[in-house]
N, C-alpha and C. Protein backbone atom coordinates (compact mmCIF):
# COMPACT_ATOMS: atom_id res chain seq x y z
N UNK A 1 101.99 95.77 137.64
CA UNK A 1 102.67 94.78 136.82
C UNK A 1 101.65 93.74 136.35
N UNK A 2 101.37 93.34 134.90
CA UNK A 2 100.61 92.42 134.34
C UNK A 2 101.08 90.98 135.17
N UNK A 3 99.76 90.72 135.04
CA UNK A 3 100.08 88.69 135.47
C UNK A 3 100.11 88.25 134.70
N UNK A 4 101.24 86.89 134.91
CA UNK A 4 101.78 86.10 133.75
C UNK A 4 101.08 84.96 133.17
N UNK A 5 99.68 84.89 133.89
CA UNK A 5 98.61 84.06 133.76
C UNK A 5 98.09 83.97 132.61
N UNK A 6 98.32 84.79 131.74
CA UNK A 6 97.04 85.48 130.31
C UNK A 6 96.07 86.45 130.83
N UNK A 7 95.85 86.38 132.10
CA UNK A 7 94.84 87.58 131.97
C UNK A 7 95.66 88.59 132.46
N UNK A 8 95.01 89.83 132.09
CA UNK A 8 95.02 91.29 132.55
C UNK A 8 94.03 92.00 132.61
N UNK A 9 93.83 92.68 133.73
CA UNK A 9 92.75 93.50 134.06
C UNK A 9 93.11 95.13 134.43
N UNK A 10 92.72 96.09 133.66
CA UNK A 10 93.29 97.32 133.95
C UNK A 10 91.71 98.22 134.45
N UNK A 11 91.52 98.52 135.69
CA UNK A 11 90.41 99.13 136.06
C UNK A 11 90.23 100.33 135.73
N UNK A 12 91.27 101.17 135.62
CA UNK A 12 91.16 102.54 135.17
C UNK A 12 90.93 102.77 134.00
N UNK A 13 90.70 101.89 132.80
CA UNK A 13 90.81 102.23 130.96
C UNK A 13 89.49 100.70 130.67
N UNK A 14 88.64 101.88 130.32
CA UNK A 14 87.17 100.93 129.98
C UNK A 14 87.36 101.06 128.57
N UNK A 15 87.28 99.36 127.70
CA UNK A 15 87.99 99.89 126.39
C UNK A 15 86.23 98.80 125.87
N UNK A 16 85.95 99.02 124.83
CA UNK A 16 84.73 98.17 123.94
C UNK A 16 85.57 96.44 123.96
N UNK A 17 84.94 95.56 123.78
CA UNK A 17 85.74 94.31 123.83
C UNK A 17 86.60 94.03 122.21
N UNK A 18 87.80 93.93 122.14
CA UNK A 18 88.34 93.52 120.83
C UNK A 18 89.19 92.20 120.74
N UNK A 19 89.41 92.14 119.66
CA UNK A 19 89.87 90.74 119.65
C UNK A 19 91.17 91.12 118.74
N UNK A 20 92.11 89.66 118.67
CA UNK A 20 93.29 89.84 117.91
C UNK A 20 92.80 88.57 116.80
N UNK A 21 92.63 88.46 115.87
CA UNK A 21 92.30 87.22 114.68
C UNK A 21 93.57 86.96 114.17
N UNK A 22 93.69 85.56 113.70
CA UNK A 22 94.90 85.59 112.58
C UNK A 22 94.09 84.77 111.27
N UNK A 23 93.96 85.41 110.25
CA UNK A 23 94.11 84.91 109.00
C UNK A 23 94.40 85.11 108.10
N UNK A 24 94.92 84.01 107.14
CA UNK A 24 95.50 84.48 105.75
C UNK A 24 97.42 84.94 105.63
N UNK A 25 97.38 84.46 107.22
CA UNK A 25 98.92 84.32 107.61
C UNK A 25 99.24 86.22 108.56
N UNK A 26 97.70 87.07 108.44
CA UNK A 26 98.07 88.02 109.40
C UNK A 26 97.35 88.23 110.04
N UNK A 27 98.15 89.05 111.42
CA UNK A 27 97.03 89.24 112.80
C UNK A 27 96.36 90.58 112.41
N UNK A 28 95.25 90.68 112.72
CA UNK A 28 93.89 92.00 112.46
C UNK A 28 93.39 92.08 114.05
N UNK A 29 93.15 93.56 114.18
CA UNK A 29 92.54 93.58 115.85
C UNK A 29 91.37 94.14 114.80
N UNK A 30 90.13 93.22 115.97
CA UNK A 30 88.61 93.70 115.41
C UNK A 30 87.93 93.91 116.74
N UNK A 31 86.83 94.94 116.02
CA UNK A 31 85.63 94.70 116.99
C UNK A 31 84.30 94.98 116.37
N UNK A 32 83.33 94.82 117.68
CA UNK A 32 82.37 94.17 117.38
C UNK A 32 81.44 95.62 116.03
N UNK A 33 81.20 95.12 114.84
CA UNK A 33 80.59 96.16 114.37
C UNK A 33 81.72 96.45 112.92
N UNK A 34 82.77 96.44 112.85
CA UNK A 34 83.83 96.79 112.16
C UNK A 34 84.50 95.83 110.80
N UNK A 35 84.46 96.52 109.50
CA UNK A 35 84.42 96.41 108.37
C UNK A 35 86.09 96.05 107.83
N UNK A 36 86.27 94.74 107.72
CA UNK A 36 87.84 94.49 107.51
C UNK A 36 87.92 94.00 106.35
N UNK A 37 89.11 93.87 105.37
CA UNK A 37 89.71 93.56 104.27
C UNK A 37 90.25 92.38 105.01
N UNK A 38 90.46 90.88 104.30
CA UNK A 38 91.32 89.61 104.68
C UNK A 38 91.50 89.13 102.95
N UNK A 39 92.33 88.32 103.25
CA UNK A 39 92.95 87.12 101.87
C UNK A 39 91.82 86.43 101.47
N UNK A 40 91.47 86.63 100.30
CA UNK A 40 90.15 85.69 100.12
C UNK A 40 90.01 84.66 100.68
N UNK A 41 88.30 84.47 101.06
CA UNK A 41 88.15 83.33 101.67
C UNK A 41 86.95 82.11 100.88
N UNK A 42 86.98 81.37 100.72
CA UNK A 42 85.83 80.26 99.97
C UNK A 42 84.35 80.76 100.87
N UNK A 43 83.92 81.71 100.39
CA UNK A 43 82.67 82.13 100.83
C UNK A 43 82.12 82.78 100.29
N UNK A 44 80.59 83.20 99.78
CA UNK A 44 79.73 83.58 98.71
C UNK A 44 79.51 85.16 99.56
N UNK A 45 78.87 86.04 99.17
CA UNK A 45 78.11 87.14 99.76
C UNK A 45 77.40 86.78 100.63
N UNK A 46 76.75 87.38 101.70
CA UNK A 46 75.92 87.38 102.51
C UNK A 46 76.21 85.78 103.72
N UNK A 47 77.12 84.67 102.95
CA UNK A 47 77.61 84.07 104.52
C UNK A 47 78.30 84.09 105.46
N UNK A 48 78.02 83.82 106.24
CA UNK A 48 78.97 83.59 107.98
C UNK A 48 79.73 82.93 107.94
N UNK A 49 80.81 83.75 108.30
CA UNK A 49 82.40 82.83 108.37
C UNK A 49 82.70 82.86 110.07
N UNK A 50 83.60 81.98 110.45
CA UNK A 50 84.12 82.03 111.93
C UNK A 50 85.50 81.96 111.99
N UNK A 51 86.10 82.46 112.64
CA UNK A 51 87.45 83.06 112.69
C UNK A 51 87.62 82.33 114.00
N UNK A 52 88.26 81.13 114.33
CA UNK A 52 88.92 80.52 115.50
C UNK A 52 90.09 80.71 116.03
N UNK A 53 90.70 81.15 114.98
CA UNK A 53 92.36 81.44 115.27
C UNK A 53 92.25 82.80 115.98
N UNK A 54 91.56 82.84 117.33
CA UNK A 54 92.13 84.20 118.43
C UNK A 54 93.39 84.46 119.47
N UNK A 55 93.58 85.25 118.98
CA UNK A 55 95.26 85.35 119.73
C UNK A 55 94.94 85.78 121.09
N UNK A 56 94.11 86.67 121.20
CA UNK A 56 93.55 87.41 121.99
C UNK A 56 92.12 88.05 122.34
N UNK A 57 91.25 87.82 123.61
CA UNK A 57 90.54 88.29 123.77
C UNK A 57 89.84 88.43 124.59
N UNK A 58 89.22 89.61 125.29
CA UNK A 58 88.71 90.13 126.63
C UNK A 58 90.06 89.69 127.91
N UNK A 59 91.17 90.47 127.37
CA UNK A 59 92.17 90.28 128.49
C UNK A 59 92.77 88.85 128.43
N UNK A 60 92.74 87.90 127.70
CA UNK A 60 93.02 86.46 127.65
C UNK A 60 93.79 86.69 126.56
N UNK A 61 95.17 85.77 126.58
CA UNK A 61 96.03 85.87 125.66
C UNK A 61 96.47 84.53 125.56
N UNK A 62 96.12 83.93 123.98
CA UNK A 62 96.50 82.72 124.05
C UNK A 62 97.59 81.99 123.84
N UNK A 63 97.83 80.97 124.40
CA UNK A 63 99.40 80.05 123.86
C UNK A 63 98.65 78.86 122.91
N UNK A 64 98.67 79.26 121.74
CA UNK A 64 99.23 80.37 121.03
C UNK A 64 97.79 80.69 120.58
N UNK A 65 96.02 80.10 121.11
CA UNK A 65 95.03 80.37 120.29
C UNK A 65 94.58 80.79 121.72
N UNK A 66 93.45 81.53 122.10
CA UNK A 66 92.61 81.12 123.09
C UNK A 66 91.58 80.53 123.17
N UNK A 67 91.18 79.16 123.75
CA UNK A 67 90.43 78.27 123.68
C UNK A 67 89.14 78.58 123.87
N UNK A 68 88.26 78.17 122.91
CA UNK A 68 86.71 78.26 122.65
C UNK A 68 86.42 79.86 122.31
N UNK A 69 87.52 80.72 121.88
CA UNK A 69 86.51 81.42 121.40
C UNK A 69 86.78 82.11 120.04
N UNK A 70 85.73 82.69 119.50
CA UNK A 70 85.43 82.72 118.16
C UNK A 70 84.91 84.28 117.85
N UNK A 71 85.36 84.78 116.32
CA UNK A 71 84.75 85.80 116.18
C UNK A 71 83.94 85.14 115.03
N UNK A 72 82.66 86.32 114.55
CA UNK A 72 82.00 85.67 113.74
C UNK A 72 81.46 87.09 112.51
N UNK A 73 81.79 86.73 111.39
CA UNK A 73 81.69 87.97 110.64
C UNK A 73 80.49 87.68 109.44
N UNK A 74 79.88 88.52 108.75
CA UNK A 74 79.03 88.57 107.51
C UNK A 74 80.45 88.91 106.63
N UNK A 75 79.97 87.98 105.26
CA UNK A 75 81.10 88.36 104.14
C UNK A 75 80.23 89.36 103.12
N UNK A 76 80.89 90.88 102.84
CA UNK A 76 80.14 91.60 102.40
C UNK A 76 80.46 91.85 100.77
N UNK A 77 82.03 91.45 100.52
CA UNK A 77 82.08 91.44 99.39
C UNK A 77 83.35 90.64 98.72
N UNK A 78 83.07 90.15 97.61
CA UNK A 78 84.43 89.63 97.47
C UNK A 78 85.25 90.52 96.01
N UNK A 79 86.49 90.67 96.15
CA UNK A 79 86.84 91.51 95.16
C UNK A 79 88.36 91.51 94.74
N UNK A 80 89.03 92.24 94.32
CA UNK A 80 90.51 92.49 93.63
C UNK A 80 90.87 93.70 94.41
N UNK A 81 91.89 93.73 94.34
CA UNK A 81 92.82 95.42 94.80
C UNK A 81 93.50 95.87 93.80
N UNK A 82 94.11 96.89 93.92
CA UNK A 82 94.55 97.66 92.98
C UNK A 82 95.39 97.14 91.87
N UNK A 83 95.72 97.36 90.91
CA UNK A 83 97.13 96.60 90.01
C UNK A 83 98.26 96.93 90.41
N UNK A 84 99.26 96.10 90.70
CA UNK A 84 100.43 96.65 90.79
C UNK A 84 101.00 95.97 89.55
N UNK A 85 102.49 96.38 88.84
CA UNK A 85 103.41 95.91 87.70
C UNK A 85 104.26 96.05 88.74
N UNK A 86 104.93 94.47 87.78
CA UNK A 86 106.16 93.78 87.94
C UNK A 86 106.96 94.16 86.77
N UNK A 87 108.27 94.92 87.05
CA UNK A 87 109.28 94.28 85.70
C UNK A 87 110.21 94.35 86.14
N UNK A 88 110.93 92.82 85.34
CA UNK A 88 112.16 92.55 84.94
C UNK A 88 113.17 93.04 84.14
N UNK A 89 114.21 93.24 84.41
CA UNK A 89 115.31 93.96 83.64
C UNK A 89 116.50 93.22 83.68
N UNK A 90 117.23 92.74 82.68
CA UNK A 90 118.94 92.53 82.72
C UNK A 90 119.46 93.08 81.45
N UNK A 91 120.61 94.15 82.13
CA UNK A 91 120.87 94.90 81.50
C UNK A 91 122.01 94.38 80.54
N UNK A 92 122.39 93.50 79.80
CA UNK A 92 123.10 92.72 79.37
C UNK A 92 122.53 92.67 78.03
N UNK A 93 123.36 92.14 77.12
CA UNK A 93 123.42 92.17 75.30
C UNK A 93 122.02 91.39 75.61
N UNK A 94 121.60 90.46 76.02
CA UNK A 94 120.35 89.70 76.40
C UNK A 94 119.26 90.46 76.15
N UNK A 95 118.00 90.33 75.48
CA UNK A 95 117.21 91.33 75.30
C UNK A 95 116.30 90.92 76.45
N UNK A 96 116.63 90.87 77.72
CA UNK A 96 115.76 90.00 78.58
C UNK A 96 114.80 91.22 79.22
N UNK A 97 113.76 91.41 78.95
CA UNK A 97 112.94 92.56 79.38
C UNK A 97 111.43 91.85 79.73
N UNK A 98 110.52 91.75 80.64
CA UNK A 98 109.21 91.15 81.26
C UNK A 98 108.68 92.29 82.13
N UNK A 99 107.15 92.43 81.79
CA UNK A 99 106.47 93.36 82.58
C UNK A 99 105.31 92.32 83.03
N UNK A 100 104.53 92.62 83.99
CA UNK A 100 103.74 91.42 84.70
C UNK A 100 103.06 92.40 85.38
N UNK A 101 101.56 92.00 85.28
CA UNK A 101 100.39 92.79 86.49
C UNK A 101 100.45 91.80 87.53
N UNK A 102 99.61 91.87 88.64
CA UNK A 102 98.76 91.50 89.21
C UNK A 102 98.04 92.00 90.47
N UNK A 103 96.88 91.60 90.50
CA UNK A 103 95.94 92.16 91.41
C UNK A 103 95.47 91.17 92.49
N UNK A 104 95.74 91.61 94.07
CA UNK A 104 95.47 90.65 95.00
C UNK A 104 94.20 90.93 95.44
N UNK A 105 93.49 89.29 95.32
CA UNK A 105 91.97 89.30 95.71
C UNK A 105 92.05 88.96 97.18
N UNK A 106 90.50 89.92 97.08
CA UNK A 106 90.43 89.95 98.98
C UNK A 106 89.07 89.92 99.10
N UNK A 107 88.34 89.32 100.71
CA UNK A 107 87.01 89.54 101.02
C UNK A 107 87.04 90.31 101.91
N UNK A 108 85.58 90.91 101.94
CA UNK A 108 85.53 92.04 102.87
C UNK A 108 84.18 91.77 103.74
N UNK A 109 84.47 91.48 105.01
CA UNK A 109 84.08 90.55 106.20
C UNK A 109 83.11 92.01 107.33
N UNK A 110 82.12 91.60 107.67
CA UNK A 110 81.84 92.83 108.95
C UNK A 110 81.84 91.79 109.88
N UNK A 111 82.46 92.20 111.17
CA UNK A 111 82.04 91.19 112.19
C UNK A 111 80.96 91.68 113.10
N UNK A 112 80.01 90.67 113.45
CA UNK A 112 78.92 90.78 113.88
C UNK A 112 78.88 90.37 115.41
N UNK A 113 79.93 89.20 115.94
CA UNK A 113 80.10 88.88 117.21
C UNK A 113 81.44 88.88 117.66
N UNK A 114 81.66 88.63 118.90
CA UNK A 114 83.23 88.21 119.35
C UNK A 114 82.59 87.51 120.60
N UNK A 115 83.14 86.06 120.64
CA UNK A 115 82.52 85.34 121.86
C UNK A 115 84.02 84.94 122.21
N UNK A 116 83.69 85.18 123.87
CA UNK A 116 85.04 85.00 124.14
C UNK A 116 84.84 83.85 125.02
């Protein structure tokens, strides 16, 4: 049975260390080495961003962050996603008809550390 402490320790399942992040309003499990898509962030190519908001990490589960620790990523690219269309329809004498693109921009982050 897990302890209700935040930590857990399972001796039998040796796992690489990962973390739980929240940004951009969603949680991402990362680890160390690994190439993620997030909500754009105010950052150029090639800088270091830090991700404080950890939910979780090395068995520590936070209420609601866990304190002092940080992941830390290279931003590798910044870009758009696919198009999706929007349309509007009312089917009424109204000639009310609207079609609408848009494309959600995103950066694409490698993380390089997880300090827990």
């Amino acid at each position: 049975m897990p302890h209700l402490d935040g930590e857990y320790q399972n001796e039998q399942e040796v796992h690489e260390m990962y973390a739980i992040i929240e940004t951009g309003g969603k949680q991402i499990k990362v680890e160390d080495g690994m190439e993620i898509f997030v909500e754009k962030l105010d950052a150029q190519e090639g800088e270091t961003v830090t991700f404080d908001k950890v939910l979780y990490v090395d068995g520590k589960i936070g209420h609601p962050f866990v304190e002092g620790a940080t992941v830390t990523g290279t931003v590798e690219k910044q870009g758009k996603g696919q198009k999706i269309t929007i349309v509007k329809y009312k089917p009424k004498k109204s000639s009310t008809r609207r079609k609408q693109g848009h494309r959600q921009p995103y950066t694409k982050v490698k993380i390089t550390a997880i300090q827990a």
